[in-house]
Protein backbone atom coordinates (compact mmCIF):
# COMPACT_ATOMS: atom_id res chain seq x y z
CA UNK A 1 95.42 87.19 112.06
CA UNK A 2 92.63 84.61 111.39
CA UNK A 3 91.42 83.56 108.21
CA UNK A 4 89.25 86.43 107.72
CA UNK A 5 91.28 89.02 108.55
CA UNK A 6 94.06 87.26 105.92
CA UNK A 7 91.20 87.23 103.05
CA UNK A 8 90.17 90.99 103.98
CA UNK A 9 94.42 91.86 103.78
CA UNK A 10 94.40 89.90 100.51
CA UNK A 11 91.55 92.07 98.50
CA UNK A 12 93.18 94.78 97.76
CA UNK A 13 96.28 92.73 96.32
CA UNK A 14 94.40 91.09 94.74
CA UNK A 15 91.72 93.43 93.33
CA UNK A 16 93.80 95.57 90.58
CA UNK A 17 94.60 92.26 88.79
CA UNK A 18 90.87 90.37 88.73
CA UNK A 19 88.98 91.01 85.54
CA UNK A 20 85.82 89.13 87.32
CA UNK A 21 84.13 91.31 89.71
CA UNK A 22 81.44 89.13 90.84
CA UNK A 23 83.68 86.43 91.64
CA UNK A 24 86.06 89.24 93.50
CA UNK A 25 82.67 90.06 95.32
CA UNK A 26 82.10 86.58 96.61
CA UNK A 27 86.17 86.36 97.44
CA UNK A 28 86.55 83.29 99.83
CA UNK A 29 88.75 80.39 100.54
CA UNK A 30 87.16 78.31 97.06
CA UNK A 31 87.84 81.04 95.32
CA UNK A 32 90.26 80.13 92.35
CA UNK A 33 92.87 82.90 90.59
CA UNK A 34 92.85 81.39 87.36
CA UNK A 35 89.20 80.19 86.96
CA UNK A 36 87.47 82.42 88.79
CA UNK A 37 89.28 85.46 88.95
CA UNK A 38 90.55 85.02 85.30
CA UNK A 39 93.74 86.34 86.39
CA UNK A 40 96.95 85.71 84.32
CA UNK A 41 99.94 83.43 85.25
CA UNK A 42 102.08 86.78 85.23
CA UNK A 43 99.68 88.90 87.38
CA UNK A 44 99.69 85.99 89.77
CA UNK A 45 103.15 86.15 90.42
CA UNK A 46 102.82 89.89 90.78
CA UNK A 47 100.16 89.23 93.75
CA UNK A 48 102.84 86.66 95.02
CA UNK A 49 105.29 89.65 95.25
CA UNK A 50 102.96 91.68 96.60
CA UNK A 51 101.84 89.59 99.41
CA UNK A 52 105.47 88.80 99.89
CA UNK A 53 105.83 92.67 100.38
CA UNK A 54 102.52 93.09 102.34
CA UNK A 55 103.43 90.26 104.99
CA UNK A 56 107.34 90.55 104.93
CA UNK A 57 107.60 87.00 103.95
CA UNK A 58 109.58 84.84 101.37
CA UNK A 59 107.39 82.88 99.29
CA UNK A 60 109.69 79.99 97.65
CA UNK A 61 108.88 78.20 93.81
CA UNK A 62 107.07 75.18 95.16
CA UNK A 63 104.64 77.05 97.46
CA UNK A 64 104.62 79.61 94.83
CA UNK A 65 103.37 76.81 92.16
CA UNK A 66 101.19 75.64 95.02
CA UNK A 67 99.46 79.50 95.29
CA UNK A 68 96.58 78.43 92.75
CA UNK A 69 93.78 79.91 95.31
CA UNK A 70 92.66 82.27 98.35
CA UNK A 71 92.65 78.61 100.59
CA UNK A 72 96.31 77.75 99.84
CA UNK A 73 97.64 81.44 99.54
CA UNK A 74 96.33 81.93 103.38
CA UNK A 75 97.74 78.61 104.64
CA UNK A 76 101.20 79.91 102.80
CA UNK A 77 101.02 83.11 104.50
CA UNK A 78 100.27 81.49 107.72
CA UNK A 79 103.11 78.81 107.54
CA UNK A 80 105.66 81.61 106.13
CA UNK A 81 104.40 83.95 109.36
CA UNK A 82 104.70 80.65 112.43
CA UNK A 83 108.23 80.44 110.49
CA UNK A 84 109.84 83.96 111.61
């Protein structure tokens, strides 16, 4: 998958936990969880098990800590995928 195809497999995770549809709209590597999406610490680590699920992955604390936007939850899910 390349980058876009990882952001397009990421919107719907992401999209029941946003309460900022014009930044969901404009989803892209800069886009932040926290800031922009205004989504919570605990609905973040629900999209971290979901894109666990999605990708069949195991997303450790640090990278999880690490998972603050779209840019480092795709280069995550791209290390986590080279790794099986």
């Amino acid at each position: 998958m390349n980058r876009e195809e990882l952001i397009g497999a990421l919107k719907p995770i992401i999209a029941p936990y946003t309460t900022n549809d014009d930044a969901f709209g404009k989803l892209s590597e800069n886009t932040d969880f926290i800031h922009d999406l205004q989504i919570n610490s605990a609905n973040l680590v629900d999209i971290v098990l979901d894109i666990e699920e999605k990708f069949d992955i195991v997303i450790d604390n640090p990278d999880m800590e690490r998972m603050l936007n779209v840019k480092a939850a795709i280069d995550i899910i791209e290390s986590k995928l080279q790794m099986k």
